[in-house]
Protein backbone atom coordinates (compact mmCIF):
# COMPACT_ATOMS: atom_id res chain seq x y z
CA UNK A 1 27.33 184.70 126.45
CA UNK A 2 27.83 184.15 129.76
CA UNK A 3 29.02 180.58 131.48
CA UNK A 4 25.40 180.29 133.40
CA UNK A 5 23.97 180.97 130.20
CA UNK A 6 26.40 177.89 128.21
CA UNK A 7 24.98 175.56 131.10
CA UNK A 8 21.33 176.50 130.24
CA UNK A 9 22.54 175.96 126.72
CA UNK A 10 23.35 172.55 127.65
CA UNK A 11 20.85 171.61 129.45
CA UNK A 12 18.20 172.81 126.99
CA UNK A 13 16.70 169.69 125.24
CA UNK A 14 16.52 171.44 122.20
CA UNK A 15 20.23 172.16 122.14
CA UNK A 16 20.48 167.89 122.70
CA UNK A 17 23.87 168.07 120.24
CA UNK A 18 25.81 170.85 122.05
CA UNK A 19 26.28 168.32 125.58
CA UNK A 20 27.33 165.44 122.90
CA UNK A 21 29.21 167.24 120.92
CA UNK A 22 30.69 168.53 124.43
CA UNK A 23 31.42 164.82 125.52
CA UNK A 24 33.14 163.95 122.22
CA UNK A 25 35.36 166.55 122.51
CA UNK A 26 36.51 166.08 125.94
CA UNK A 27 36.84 162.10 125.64
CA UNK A 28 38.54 163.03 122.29
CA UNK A 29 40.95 165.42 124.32
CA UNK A 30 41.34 162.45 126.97
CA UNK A 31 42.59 159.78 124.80
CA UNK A 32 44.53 161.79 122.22
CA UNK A 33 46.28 164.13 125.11
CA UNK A 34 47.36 160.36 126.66
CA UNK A 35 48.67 158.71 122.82
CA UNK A 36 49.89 162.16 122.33
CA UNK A 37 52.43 161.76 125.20
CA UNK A 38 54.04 158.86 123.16
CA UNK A 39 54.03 160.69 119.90
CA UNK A 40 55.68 163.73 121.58
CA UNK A 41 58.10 161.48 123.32
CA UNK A 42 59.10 159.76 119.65
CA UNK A 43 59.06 162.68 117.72
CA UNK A 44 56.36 160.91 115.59
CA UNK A 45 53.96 164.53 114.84
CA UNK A 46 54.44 163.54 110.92
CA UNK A 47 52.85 160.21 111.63
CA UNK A 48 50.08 161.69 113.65
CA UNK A 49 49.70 164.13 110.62
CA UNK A 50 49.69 160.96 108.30
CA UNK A 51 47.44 158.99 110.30
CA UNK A 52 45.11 161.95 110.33
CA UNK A 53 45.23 161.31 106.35
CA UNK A 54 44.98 158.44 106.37
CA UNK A 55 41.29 157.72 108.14
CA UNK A 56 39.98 160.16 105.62
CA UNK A 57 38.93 157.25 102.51
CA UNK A 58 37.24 155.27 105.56
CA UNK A 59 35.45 158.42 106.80
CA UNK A 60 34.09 159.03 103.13
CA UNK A 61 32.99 156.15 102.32
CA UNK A 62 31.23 155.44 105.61
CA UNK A 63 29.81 158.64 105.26
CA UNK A 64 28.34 157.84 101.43
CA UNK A 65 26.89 154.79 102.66
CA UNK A 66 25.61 156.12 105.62
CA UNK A 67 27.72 153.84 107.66
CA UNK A 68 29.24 154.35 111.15
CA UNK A 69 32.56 156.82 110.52
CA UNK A 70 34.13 155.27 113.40
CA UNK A 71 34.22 152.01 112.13
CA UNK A 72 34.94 153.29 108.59
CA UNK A 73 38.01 155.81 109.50
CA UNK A 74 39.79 152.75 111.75
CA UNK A 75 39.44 150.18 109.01
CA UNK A 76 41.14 152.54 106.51
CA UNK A 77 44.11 153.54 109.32
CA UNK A 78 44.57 150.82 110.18
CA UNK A 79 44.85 148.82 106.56
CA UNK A 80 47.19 151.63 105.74
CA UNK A 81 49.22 151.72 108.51
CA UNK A 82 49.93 147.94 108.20
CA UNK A 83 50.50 148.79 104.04
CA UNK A 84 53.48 151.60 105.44
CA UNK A 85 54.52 148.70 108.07
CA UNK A 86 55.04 145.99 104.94
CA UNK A 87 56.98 148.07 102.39
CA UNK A 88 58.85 149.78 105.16
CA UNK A 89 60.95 146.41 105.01
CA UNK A 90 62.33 147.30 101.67
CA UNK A 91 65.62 148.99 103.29
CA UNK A 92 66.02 151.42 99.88
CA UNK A 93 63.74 153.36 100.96
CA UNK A 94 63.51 154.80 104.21
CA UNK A 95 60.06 154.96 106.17
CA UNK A 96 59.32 159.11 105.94
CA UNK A 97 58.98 158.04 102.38
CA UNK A 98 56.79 155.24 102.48
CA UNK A 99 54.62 157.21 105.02
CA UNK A 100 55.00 160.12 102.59
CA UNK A 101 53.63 157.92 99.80
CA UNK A 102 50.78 156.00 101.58
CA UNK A 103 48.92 158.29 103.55
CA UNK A 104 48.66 161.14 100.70
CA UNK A 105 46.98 158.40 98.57
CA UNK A 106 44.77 157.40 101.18
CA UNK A 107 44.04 160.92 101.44
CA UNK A 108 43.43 161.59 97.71
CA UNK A 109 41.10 158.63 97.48
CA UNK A 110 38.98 160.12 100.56
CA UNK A 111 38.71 163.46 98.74
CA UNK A 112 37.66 161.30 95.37
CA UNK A 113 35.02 159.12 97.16
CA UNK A 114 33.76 162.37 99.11
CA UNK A 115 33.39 163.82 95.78
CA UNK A 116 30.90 161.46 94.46
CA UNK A 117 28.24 161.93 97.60
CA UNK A 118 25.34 164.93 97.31
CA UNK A 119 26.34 168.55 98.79
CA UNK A 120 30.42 167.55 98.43
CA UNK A 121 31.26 171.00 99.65
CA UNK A 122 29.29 170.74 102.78
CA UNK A 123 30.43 167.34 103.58
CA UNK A 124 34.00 168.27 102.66
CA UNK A 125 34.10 171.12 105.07
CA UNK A 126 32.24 168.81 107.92
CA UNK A 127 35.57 166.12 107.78
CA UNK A 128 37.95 168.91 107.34
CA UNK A 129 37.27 170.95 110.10
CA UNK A 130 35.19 169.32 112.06
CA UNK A 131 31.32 170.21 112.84
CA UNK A 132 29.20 171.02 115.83
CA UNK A 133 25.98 169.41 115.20
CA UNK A 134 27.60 166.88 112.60
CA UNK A 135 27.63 163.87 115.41
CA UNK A 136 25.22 161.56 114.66
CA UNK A 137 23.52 159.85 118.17
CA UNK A 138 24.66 156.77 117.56
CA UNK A 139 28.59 157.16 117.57
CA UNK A 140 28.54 158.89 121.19
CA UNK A 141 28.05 154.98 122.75
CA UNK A 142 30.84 153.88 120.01
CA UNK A 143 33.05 157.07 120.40
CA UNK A 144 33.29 155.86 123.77
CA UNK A 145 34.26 152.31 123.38
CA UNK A 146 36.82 153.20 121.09
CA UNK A 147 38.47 155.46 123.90
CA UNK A 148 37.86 153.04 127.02
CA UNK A 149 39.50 150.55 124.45
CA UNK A 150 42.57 152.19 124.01
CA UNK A 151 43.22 153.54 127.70
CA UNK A 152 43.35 150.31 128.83
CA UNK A 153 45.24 149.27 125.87
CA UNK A 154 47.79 152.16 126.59
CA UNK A 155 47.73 151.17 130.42
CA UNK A 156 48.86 147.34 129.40
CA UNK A 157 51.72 148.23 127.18
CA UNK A 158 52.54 151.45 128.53
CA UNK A 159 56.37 149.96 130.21
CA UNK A 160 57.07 149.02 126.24
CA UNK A 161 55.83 151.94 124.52
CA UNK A 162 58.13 153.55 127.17
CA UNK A 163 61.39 151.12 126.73
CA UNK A 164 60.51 151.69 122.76
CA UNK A 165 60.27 155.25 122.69
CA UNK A 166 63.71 155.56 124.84
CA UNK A 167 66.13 153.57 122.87
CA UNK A 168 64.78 151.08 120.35
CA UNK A 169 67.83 148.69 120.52
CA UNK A 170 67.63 148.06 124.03
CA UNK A 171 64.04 147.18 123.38
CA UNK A 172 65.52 144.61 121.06
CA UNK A 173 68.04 143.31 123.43
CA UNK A 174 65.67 142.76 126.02
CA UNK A 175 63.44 140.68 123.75
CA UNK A 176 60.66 143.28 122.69
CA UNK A 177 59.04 143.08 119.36
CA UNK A 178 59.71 146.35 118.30
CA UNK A 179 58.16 146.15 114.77
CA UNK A 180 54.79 145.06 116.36
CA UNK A 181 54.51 147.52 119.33
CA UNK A 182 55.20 150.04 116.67
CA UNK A 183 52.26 149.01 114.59
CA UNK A 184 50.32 148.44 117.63
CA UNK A 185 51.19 152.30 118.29
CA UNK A 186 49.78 153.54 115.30
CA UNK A 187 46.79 151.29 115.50
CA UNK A 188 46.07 153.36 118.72
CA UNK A 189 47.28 156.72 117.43
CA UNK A 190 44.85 155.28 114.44
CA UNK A 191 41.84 155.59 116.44
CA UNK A 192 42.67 158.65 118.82
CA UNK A 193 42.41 160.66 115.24
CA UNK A 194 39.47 159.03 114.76
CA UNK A 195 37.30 159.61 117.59
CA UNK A 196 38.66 163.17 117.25
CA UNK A 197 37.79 164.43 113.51
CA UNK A 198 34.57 164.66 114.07
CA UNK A 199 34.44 167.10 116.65
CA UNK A 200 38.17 169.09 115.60
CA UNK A 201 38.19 168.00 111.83
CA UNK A 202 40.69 165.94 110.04
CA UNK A 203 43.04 168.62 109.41
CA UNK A 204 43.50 170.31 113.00
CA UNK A 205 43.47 167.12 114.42
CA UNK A 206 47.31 166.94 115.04
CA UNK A 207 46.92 169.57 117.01
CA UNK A 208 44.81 167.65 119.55
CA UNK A 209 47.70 165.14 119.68
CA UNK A 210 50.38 167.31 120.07
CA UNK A 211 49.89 169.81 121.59
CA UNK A 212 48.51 169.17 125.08
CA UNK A 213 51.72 166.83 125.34
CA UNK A 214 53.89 169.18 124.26
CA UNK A 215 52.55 171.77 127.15
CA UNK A 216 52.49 168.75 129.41
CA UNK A 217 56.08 168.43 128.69
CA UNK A 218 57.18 172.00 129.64
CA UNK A 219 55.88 171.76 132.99
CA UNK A 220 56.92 168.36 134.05
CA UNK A 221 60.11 165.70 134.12
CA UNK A 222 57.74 162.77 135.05
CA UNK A 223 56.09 160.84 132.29
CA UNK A 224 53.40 159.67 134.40
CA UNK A 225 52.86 163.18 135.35
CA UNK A 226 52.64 164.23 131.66
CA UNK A 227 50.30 161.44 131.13
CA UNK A 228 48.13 163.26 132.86
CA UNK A 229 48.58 166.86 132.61
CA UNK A 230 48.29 166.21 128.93
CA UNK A 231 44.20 164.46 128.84
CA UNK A 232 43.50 167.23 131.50
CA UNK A 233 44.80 169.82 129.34
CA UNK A 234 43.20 168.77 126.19
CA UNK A 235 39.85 168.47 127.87
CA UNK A 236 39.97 171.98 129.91
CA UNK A 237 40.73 173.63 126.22
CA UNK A 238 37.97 171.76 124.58
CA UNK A 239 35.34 172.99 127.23
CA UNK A 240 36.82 176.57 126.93
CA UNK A 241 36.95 176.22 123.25
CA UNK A 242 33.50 174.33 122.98
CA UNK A 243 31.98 177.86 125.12
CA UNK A 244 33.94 180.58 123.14
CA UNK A 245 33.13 179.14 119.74
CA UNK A 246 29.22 178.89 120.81
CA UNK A 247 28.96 181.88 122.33
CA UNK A 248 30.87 183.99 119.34
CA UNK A 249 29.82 181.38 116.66
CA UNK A 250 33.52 180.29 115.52
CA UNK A 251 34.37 177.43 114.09
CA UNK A 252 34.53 174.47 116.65
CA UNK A 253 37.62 172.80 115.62
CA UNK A 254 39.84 175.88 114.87
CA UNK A 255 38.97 177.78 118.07
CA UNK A 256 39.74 174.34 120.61
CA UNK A 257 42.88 174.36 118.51
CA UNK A 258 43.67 178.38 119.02
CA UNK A 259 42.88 177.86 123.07
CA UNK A 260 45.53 174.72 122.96
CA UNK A 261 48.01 177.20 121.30
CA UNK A 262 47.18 179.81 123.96
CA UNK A 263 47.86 177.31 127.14
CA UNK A 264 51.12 176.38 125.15
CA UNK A 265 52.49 179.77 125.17
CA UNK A 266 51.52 180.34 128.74
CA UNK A 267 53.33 177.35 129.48
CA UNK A 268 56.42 178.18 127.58
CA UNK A 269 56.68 181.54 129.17
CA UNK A 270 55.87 180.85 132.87
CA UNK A 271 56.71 177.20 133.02
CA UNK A 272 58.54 177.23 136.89
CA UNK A 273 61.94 175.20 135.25
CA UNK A 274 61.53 174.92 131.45
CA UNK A 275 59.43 178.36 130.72
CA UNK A 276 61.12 181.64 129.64
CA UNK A 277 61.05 183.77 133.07
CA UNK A 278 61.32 180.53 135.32
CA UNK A 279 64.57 180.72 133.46
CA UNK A 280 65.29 183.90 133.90
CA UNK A 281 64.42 183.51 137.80
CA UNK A 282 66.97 180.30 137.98
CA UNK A 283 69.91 182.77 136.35
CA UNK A 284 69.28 184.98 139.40
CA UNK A 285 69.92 182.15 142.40
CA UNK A 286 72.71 181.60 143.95
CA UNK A 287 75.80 179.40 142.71
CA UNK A 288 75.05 176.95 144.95
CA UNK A 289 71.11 176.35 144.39
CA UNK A 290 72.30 176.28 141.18
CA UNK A 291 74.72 173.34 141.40
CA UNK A 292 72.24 172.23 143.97
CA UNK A 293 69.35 171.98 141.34
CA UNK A 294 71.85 170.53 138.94
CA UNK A 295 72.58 167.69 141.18
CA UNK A 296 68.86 166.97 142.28
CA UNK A 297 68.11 166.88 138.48
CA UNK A 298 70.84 165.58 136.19
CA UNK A 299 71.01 166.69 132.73
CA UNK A 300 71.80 164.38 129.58
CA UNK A 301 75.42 164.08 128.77
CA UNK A 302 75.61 164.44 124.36
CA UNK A 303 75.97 161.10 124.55
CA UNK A 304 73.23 160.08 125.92
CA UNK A 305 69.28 160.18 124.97
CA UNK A 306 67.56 163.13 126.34
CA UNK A 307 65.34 161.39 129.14
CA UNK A 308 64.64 162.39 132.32
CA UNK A 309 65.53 160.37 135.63
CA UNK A 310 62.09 158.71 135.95
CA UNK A 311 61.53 157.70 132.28
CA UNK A 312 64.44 154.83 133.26
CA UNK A 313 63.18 152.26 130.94
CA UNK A 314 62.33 148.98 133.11
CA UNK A 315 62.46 144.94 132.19
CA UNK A 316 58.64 144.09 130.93
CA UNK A 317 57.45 141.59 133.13
């Protein structure tokens, strides 16, 4: 299939779920691609993976009742997250654990509910790995609430996340709550998942988190930068993904997630300062562009964390 013929695809009336299913996926790839540059920054892909889990018993059992999956998949992240938050504050065990603990359950439970509704199998498949025409009409308008809702939530508490993510105790020392801008972080990395599974499923979600940062990251220093390479790259490998699995009938979720793969090589290999040849092509300049790059971008001494010059972590007003 041609592109001209994917547009006439998605203009057809008939086809009405291929242009929503398009839309979730691309506001999916926008608001996961900007929590994702937080989660990259923190190291935090097993929470993403456990939030992921997590919204699965909310997703069943809105889906048994027939209830909005939205709603249902952030009331169960969200209850669990705070569950992880609470006995995280028992010091004798650390929090991998708790997380380890919670979100497996909450995943078992979703998998137990989901067993009890009529075509399990089916339905099963559907939350796992997503599903084209599985998006009901009336989440599109809620799908994107949810992701207005935590853009602008990101764009208020963006300096903390960023003083957070940097060095936690001088987050402390400057008077940040710490403990509830973390939970406020998974709250939105909560709902990014959400408005995702649908469209990628609940197990390749991570992927839609992670990777479109991660590429982000290779081929920029600047944090606001990567803020926005990463939506834009998320959203350019759902549209490509969207078209090849149409046109080829793949699976939706896994064939966005092989495309994201496929822009992180590329980046990792031709990236102009972090990718394999742009190395290779730095080796071959002179001494002194060398030290003269060194200078203009200063690398972390062991010491210190590994942030670049602009990620500086300023006083919340």
């Amino acid at each position: 299939m041609s592109p001209v013929d994917f547009v006439v695809d998605l203009l057809n009336p008939d086809l009405a779920f291929l242009p929503k299913a398009l839309a979730v996926a691309v506001m999916s790839s926008i608001v996961c691609g900007v929590i994702g540059t937080f989660v990259v920054l923190r190291g935090m892909a097993f929470i993403g993976d456990a939030v992921a889990h997590a919204v699965f018993p909310g997703l069943a059992v809105a889906f048994v009742v027939s209830g909005n999956l939205v709603l249902g998949g952030t009331i169960a992240g969200v209850l669990t997250a705070v569950l992880v938050a609470v006995f995280a504050q028992n010091r004798r065990l650390k929090e991998d654990s708790i997380i380890g603990i919670f979100f497996v359950a909450a995943f078992a439970l979703g998998i137990v509910v989901i067993s009890q509704a009529p075509g399990y199998a089916g339905s099963l498949q559907q939350f796992l790995f997503g599903s084209l025409t599985g998006i009901p009409d009336d989440d599109l308008p809620v799908v994107a609430g949810v992701s207005v809702a935590v853009l602008l939530a990101v764009l208020l508490l963006n300096k903390e996340f960023v003083t957070v993510s940097l060095d936690r105790e001088s987050a402390r020392a400057l008077g940040l709550r710490v403990f509830w801008l973390d939970l406020a972080l998974y709250v939105l990395v909560t709902l990014a998942v959400v408005v995702s599974v649908q469209t990628i499923g609940n197990i390749l979600v991570l992927a839609l988190l992670v990777t479109p940062a991660a590429t982000a990251r290779l081929l920029t220093d600047r944090l606001g930068v990567m803020m926005v390479l990463g939506p834009v790259i998320g959203g350019v490998a759902a549209v490509i993904g969207l078209y090849l699995s149409w046109s080829w009938a793949l699976p939706t979720g896994g064939t966005i997630v092989l495309v994201l793969t496929a822009l992180f090589l590329v980046a990792w290999v031709f990236s102009p300062r972090q990718g394999v040849v742009g190395k290779m092509l730095t080796r071959r300049r002179s001494p002194a562009a060398a030290r003269a790059d060194v200078r203009a971008f200063p690398q972390p001494t062991p010491d210190a964390p590994r942030a670049v010059p602009d990620l500086v972590p300023e006083r919340p007003s």
